[in-house]
PDB file of N, CA and C in Angstrom:
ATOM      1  N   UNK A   1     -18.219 -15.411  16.935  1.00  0.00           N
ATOM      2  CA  UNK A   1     -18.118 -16.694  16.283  1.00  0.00           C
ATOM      3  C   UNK A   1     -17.813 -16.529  14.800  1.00  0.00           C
ATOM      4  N   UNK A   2     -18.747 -15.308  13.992  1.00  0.00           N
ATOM      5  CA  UNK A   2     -18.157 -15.122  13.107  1.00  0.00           C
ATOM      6  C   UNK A   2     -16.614 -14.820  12.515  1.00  0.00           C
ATOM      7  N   UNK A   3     -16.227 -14.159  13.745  1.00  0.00           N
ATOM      8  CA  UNK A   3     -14.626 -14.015  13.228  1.00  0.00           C
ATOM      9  C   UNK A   3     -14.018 -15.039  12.909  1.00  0.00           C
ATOM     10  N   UNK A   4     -13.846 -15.841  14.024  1.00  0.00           N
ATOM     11  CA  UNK A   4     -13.109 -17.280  13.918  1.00  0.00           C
ATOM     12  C   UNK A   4     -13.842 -18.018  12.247  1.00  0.00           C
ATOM     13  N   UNK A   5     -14.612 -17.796  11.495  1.00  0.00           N
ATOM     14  CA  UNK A   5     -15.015 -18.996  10.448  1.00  0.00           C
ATOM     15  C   UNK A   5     -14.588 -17.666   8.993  1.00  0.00           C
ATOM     16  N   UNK A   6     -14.545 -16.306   9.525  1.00  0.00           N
ATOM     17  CA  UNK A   6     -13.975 -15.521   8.095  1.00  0.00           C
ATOM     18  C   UNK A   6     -12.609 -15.150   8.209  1.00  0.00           C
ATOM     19  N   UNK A   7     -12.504 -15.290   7.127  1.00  0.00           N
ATOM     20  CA  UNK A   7     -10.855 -15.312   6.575  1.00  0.00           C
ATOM     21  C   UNK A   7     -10.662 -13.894   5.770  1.00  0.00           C
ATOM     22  N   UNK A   8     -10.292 -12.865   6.271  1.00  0.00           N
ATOM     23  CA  UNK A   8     -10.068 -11.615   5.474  1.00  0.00           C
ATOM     24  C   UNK A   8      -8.436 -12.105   4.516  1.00  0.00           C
ATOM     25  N   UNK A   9      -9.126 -11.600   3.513  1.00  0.00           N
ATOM     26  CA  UNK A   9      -7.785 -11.557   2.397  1.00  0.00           C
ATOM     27  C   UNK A   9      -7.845  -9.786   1.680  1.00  0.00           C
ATOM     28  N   UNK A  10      -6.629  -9.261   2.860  1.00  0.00           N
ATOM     29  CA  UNK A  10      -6.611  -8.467   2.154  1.00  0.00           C
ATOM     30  C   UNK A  10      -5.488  -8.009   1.380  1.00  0.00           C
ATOM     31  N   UNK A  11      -5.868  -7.418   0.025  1.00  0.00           N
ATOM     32  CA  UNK A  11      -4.553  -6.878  -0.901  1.00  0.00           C
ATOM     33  C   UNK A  11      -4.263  -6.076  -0.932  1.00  0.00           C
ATOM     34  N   UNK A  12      -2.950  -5.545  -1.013  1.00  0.00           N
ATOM     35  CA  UNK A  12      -2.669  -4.113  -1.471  1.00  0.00           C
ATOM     36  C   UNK A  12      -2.145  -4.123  -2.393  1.00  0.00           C
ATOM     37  N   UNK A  13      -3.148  -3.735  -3.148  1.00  0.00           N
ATOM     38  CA  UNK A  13      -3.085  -3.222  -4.927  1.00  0.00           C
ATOM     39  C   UNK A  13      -2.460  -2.303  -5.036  1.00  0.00           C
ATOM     40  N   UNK A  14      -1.337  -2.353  -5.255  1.00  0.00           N
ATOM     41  CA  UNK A  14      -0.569  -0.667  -5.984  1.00  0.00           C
ATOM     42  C   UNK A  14      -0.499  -0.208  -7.327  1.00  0.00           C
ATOM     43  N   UNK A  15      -1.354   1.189  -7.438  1.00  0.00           N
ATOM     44  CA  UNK A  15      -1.625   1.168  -8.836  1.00  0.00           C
ATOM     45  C   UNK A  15      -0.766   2.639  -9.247  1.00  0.00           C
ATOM     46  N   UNK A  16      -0.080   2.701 -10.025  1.00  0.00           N
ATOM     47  CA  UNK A  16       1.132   3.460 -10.611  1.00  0.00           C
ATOM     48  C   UNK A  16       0.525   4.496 -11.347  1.00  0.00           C
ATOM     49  N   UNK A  17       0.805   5.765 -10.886  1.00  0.00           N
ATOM     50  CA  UNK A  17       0.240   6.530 -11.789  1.00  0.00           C
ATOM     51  C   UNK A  17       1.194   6.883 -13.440  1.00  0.00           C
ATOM     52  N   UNK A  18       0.803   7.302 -14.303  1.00  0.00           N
ATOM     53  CA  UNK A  18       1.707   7.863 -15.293  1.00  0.00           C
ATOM     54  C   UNK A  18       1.669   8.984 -15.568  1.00  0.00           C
ATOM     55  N   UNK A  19       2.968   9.416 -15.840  1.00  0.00           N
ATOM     56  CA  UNK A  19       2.964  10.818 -16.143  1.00  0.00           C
ATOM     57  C   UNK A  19       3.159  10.507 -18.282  1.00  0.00           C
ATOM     58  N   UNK A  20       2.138  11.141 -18.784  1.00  0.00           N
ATOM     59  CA  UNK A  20       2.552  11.203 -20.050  1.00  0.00           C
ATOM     60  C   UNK A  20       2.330   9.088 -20.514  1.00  0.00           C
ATOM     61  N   UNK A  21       3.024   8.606 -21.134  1.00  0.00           N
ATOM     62  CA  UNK A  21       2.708   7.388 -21.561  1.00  0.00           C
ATOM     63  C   UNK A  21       3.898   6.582 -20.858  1.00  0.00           C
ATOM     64  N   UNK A  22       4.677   7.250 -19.816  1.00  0.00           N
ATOM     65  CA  UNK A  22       5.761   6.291 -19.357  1.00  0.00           C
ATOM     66  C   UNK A  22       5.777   6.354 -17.919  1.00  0.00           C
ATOM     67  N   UNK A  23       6.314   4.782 -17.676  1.00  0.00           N
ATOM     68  CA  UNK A  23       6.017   5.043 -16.090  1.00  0.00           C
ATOM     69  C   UNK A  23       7.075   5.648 -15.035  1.00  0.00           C
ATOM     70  N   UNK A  24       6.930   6.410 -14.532  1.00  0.00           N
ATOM     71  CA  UNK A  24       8.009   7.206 -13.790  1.00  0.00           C
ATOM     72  C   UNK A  24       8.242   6.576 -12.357  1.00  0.00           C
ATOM     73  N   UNK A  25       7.184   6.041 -11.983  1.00  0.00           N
ATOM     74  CA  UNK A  25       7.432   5.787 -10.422  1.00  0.00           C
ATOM     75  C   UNK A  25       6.645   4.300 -10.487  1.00  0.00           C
ATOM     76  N   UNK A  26       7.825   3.121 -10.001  1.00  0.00           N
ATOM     77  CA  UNK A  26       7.824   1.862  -9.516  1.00  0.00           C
ATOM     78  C   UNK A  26       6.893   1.479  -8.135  1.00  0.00           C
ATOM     79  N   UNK A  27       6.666   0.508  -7.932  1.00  0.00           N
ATOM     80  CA  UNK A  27       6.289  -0.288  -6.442  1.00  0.00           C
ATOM     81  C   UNK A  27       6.797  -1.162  -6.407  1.00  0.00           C
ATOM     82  N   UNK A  28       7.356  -1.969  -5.767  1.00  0.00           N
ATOM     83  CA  UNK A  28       7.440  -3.369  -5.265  1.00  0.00           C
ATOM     84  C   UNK A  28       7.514  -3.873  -3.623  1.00  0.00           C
ATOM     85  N   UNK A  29       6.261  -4.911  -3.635  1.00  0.00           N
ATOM     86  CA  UNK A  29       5.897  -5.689  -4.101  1.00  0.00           C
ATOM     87  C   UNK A  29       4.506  -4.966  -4.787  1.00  0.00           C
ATOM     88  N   UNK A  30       3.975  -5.664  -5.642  1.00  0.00           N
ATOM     89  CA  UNK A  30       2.240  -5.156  -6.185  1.00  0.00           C
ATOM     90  C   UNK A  30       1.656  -5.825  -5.644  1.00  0.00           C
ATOM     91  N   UNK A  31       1.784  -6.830  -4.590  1.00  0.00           N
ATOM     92  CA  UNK A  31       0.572  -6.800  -3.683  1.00  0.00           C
ATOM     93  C   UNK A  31       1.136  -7.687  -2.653  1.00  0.00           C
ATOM     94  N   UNK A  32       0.153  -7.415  -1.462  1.00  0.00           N
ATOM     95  CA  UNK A  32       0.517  -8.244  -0.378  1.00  0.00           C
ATOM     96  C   UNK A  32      -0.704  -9.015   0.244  1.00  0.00           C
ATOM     97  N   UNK A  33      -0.887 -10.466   0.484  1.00  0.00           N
ATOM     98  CA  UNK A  33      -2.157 -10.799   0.928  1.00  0.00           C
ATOM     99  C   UNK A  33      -2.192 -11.059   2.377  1.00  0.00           C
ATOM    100  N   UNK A  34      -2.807 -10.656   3.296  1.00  0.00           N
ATOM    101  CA  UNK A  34      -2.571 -10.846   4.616  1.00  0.00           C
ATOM    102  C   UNK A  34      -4.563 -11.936   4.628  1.00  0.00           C
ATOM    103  N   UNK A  35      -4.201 -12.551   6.132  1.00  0.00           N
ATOM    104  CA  UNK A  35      -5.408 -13.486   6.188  1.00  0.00           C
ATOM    105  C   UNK A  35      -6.055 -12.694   7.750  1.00  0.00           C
ATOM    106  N   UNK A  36      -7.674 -12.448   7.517  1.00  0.00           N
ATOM    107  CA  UNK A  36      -7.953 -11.803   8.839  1.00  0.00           C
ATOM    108  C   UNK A  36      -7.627 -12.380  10.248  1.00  0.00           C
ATOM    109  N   UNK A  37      -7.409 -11.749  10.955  1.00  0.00           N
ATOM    110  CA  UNK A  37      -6.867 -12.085  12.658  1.00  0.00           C
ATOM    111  C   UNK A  37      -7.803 -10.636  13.184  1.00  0.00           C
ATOM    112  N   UNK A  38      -8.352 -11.287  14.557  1.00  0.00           N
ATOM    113  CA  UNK A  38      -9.030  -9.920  14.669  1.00  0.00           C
ATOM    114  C   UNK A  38      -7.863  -9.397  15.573  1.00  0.00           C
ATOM    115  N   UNK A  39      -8.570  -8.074  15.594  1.00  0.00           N
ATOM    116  CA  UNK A  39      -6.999  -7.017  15.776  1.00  0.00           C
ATOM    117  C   UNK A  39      -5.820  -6.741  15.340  1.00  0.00           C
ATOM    118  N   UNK A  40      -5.499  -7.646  14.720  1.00  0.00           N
ATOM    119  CA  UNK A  40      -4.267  -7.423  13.867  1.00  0.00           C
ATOM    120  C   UNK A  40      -3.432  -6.055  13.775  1.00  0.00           C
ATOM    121  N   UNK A  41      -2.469  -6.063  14.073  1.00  0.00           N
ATOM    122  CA  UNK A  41      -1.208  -5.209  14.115  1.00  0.00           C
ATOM    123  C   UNK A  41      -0.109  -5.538  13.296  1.00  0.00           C
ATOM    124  N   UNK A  42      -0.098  -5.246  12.291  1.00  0.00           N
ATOM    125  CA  UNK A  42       1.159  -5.192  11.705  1.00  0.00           C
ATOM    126  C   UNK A  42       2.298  -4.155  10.377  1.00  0.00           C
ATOM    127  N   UNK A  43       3.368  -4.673  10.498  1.00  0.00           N
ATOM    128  CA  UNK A  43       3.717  -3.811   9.789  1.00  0.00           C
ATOM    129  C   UNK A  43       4.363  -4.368   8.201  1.00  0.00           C
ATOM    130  N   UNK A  44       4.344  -3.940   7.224  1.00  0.00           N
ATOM    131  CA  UNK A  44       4.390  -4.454   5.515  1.00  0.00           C
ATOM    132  C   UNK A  44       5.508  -3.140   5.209  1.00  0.00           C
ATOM    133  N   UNK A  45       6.324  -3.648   4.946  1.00  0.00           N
ATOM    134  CA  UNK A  45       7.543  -3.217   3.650  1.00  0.00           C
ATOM    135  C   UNK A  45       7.369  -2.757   2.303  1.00  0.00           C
ATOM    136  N   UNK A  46       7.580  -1.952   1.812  1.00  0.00           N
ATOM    137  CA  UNK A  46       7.334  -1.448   0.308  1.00  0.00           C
ATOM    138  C   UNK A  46       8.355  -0.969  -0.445  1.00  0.00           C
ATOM    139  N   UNK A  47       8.860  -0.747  -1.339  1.00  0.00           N
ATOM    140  CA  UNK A  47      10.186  -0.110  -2.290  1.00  0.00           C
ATOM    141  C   UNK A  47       9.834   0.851  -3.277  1.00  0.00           C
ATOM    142  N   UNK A  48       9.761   2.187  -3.249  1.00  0.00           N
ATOM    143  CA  UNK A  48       9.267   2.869  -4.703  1.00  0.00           C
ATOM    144  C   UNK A  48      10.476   2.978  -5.285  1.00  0.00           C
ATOM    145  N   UNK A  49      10.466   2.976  -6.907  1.00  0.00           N
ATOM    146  CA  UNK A  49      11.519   3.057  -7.780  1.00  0.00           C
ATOM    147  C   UNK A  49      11.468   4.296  -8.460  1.00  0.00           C
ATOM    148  N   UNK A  50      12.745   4.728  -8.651  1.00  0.00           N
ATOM    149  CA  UNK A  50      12.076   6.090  -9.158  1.00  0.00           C
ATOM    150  C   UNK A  50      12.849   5.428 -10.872  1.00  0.00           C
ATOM    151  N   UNK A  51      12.204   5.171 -11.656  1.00  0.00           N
ATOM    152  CA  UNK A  51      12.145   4.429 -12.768  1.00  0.00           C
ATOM    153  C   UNK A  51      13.283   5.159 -14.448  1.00  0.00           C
ATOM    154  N   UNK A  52      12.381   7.344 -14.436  1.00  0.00           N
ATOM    155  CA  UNK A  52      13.380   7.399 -14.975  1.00  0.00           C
ATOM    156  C   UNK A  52      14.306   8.138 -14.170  1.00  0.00           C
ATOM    157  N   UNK A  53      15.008   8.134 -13.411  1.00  0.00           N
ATOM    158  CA  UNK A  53      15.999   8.231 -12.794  1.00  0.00           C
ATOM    159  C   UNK A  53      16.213  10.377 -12.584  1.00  0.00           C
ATOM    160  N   UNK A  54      14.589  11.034 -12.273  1.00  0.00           N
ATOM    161  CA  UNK A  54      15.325  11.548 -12.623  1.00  0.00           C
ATOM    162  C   UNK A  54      14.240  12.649 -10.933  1.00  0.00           C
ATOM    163  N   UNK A  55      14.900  13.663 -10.806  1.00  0.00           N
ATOM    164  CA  UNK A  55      14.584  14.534  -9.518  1.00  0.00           C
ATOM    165  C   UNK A  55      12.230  14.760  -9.147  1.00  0.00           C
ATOM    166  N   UNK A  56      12.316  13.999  -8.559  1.00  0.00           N
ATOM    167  CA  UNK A  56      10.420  13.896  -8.474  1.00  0.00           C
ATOM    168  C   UNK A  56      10.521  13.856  -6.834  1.00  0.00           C
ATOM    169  N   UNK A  57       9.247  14.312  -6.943  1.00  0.00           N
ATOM    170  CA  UNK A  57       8.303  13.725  -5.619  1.00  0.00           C
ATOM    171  C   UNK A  57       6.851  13.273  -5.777  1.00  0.00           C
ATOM    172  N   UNK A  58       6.651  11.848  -5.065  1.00  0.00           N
ATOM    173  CA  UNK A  58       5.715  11.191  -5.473  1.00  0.00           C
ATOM    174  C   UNK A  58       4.871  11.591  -4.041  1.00  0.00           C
ATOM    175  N   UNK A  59       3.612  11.385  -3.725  1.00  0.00           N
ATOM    176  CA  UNK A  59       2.589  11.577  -3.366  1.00  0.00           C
ATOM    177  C   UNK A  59       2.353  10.205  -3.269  1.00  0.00           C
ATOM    178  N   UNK A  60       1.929   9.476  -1.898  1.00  0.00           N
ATOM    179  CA  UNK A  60       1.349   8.598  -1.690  1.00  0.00           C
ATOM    180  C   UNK A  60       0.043   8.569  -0.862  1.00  0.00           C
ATOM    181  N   UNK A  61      -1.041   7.863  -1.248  1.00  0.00           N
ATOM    182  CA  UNK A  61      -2.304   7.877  -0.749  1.00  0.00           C
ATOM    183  C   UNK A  61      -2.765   6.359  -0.692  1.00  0.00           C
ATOM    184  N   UNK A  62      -3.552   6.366   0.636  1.00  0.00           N
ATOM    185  CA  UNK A  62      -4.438   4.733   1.079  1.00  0.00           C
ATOM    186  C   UNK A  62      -6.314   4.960   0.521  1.00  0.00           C
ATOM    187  N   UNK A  63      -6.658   4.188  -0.643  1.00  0.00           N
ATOM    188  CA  UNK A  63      -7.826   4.053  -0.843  1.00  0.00           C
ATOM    189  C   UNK A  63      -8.339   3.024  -0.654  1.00  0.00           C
ATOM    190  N   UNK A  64      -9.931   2.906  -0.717  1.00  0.00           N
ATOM    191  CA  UNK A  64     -10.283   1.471  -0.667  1.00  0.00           C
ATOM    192  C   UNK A  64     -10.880   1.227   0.828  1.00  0.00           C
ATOM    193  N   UNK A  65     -11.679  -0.203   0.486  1.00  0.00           N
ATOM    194  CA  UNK A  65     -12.934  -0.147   1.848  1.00  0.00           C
ATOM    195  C   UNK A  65     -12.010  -0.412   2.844  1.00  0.00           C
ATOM    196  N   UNK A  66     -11.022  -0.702   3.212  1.00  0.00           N
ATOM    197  CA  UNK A  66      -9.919  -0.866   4.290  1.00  0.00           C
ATOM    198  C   UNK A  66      -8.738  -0.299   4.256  1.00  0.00           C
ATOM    199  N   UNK A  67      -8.925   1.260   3.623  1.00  0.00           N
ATOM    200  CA  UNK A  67      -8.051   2.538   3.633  1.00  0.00           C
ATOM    201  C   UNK A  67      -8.075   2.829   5.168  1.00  0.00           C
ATOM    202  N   UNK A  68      -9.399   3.407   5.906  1.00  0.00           N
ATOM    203  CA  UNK A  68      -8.961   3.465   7.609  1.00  0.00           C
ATOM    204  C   UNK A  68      -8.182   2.616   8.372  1.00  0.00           C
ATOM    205  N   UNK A  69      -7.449   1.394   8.120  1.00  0.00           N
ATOM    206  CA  UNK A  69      -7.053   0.522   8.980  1.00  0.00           C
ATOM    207  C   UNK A  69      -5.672   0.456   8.411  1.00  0.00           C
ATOM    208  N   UNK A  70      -5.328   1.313   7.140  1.00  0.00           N
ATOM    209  CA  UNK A  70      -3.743   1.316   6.938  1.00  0.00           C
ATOM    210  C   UNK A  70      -3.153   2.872   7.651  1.00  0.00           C
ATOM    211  N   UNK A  71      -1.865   2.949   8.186  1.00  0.00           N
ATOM    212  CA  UNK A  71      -1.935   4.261   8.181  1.00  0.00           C
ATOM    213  C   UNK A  71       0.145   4.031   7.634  1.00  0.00           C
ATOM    214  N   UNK A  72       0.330   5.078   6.571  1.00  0.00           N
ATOM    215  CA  UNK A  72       1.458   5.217   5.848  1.00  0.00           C
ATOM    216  C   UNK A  72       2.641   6.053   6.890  1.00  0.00           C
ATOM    217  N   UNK A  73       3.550   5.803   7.007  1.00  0.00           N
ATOM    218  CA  UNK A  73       4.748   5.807   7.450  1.00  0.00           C
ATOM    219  C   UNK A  73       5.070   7.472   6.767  1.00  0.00           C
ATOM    220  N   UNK A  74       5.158   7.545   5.710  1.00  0.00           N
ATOM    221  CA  UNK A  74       5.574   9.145   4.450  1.00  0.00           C
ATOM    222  C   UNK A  74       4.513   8.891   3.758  1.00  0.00           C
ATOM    223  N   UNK A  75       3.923   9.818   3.393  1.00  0.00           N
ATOM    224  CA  UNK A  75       3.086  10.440   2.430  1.00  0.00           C
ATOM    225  C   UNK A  75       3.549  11.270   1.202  1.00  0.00           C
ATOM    226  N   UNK A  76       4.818  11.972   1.142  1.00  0.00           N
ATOM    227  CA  UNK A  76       5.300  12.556   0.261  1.00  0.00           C
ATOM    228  C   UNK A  76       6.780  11.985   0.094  1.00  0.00           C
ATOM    229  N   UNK A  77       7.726  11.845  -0.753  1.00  0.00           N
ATOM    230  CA  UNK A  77       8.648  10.881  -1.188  1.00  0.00           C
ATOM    231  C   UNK A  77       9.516  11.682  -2.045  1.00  0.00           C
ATOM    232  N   UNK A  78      10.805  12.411  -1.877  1.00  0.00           N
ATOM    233  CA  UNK A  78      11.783  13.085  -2.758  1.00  0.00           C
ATOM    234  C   UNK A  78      12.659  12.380  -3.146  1.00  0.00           C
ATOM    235  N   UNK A  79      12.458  12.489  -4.798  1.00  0.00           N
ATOM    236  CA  UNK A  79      13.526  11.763  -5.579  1.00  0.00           C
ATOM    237  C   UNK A  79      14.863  12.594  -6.114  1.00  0.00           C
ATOM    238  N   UNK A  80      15.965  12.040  -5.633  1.00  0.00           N
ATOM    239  CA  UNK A  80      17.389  13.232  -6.365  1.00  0.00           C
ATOM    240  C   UNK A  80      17.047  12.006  -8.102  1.00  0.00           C
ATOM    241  N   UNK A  81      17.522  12.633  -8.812  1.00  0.00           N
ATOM    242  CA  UNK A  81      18.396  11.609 -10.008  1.00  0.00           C
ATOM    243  C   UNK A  81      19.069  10.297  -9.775  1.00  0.00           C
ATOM    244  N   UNK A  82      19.392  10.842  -8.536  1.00  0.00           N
ATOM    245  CA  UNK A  82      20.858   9.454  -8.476  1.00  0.00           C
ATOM    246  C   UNK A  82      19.954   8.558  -7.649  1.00  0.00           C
ATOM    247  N   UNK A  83      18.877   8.783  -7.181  1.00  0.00           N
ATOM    248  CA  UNK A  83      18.546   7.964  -6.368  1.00  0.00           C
ATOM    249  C   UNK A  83      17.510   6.954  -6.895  1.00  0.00           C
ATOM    250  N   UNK A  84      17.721   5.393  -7.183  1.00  0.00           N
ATOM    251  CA  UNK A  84      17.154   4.622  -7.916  1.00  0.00           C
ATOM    252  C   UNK A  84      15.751   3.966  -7.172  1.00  0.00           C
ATOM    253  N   UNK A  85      15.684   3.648  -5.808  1.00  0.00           N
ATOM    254  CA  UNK A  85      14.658   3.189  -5.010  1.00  0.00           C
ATOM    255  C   UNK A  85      14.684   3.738  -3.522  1.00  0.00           C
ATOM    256  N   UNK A  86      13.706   3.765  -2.909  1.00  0.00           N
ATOM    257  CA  UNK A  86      13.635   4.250  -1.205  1.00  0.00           C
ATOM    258  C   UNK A  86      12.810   2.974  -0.788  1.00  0.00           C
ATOM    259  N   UNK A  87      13.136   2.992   0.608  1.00  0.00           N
ATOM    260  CA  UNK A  87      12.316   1.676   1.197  1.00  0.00           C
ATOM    261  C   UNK A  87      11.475   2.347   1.662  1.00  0.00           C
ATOM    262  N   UNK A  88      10.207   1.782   2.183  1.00  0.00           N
ATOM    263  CA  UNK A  88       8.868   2.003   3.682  1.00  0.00           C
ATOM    264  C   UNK A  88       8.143   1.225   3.570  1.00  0.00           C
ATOM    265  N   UNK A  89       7.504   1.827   4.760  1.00  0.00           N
ATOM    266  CA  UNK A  89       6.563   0.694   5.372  1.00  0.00           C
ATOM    267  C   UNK A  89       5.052   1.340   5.832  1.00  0.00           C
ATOM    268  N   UNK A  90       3.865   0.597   5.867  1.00  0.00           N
ATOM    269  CA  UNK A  90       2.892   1.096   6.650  1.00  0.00           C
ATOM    270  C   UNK A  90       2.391   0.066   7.353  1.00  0.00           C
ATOM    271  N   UNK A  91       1.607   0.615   8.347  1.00  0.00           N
ATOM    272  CA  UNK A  91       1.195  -0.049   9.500  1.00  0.00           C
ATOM    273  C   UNK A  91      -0.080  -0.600   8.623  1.00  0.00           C
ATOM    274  N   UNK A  92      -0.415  -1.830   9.085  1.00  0.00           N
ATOM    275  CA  UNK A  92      -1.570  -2.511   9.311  1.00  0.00           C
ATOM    276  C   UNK A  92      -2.482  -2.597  10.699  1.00  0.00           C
ATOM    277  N   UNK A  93      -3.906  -2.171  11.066  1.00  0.00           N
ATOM    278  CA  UNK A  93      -4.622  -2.250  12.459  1.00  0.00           C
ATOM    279  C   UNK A  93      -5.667  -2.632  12.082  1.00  0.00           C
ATOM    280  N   UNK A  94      -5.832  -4.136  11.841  1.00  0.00           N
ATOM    281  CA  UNK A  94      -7.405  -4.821  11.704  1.00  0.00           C
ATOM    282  C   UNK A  94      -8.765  -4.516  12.902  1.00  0.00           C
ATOM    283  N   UNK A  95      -9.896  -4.111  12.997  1.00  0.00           N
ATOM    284  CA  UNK A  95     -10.670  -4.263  13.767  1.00  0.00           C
ATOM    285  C   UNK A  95     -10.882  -5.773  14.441  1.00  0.00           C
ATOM    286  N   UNK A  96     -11.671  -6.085  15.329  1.00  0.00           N
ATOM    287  CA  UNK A  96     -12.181  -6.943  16.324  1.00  0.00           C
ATOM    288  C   UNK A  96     -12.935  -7.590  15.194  1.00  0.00           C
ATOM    289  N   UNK A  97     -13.897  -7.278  14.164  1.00  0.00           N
ATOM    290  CA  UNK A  97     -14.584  -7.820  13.078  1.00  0.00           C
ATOM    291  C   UNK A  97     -14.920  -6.866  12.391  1.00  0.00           C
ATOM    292  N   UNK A  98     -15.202  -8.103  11.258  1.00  0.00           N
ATOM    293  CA  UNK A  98     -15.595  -7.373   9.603  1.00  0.00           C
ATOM    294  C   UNK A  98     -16.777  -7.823   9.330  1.00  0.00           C
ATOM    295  N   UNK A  99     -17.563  -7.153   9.368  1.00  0.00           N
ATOM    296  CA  UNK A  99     -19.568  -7.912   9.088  1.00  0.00           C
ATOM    297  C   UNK A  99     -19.828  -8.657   8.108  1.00  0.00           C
ATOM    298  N   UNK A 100     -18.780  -8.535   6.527  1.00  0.00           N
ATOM    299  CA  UNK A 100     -19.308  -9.327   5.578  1.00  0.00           C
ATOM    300  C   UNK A 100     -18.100  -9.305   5.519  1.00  0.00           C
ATOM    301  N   UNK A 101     -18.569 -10.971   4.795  1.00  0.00           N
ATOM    302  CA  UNK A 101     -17.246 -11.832   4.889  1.00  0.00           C
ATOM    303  C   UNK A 101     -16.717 -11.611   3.424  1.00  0.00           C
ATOM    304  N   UNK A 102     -15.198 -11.857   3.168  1.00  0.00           N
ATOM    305  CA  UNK A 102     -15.253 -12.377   2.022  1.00  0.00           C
ATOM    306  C   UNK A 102     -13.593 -11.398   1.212  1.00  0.00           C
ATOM    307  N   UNK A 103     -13.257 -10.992   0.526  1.00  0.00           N
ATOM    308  CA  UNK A 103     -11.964 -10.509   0.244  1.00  0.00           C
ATOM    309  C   UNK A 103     -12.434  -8.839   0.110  1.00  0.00           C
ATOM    310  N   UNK A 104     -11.504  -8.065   1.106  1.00  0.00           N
ATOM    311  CA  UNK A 104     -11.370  -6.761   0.994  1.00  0.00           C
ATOM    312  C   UNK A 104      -9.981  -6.320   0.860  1.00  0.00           C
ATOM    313  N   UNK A 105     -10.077  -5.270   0.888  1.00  0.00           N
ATOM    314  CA  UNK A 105      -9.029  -4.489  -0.209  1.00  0.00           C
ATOM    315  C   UNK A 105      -8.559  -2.699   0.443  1.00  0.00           C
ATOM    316  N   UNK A 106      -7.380  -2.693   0.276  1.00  0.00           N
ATOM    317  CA  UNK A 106      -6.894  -1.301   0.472  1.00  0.00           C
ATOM    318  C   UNK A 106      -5.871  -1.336  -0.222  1.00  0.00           C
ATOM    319  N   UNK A 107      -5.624  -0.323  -1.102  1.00  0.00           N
ATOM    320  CA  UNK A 107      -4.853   0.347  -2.316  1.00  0.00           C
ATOM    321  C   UNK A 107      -3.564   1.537  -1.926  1.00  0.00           C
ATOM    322  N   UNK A 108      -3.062   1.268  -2.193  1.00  0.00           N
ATOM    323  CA  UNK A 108      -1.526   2.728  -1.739  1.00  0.00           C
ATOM    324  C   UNK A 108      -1.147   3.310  -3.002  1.00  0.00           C
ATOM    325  N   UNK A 109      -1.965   4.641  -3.728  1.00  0.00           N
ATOM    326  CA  UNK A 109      -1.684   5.280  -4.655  1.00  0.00           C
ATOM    327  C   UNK A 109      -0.552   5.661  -4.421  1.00  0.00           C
ATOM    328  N   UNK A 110       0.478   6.162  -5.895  1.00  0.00           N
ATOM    329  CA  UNK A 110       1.792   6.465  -5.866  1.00  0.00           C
ATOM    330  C   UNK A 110       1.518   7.653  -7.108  1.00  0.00           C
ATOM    331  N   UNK A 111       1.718   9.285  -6.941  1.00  0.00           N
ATOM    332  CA  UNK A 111       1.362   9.881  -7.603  1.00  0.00           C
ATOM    333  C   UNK A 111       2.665  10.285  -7.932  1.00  0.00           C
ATOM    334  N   UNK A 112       2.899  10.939  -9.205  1.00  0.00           N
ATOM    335  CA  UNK A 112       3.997  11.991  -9.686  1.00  0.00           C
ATOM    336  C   UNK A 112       3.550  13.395  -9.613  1.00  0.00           C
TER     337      UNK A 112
END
């Protein structure tokens, strides 16, 4: 009964790491709000930018109290120079229920 009356809002906060004082590696979108459904299956779109344009690999990681229920598509990400953005995606898999109600959160670090 509880499921049906809570509403999960969850975000994915993408938080950019820096190398030095400039930002090297983009996200878009910076967040996505999904509303709880129990079980939930789905899948979310993402774009990293590689900002200064120049040969990297970024490191991506899922934190946060609803890190187990994302699982990432690539984890590691090679940038040439020429290459300005890459697309992906990760899966979303909500449980049957969430015991306390109220807005939770899972994060997709983007490392240099």
């Amino acid at each position: 009964m509880n499921n049906k009356i809570i509403m999960l809002i969850m975000s994915v906060l993408i938080l950019i790491s820096l190398s030095s004082i400039v930002w090297a590696v983009g996200i878009s979108p910076g967040s996505t709000t999904i509303d709880f459904s129990p079980n939930l299956k789905k899948g979310v779109n993402f774009n990293i930018y590689n900002n200064e344009k120049k040969d990297i690999n970024v490191f991506l990681n899922v934190e946060g109290e609803l890190a187990q229920y994302v699982a990432l598509h690539n984890t590691i990400v090679s940038f040439k120079a020429s290459e300005e953005s890459k697309s992906f995606s990760y899966d979303i898999s909500l449980p049957s229920n969430i015991e306390k109600p109220g807005t939770h959160s899972a994060r997709i670090i983007a490392i240099e």
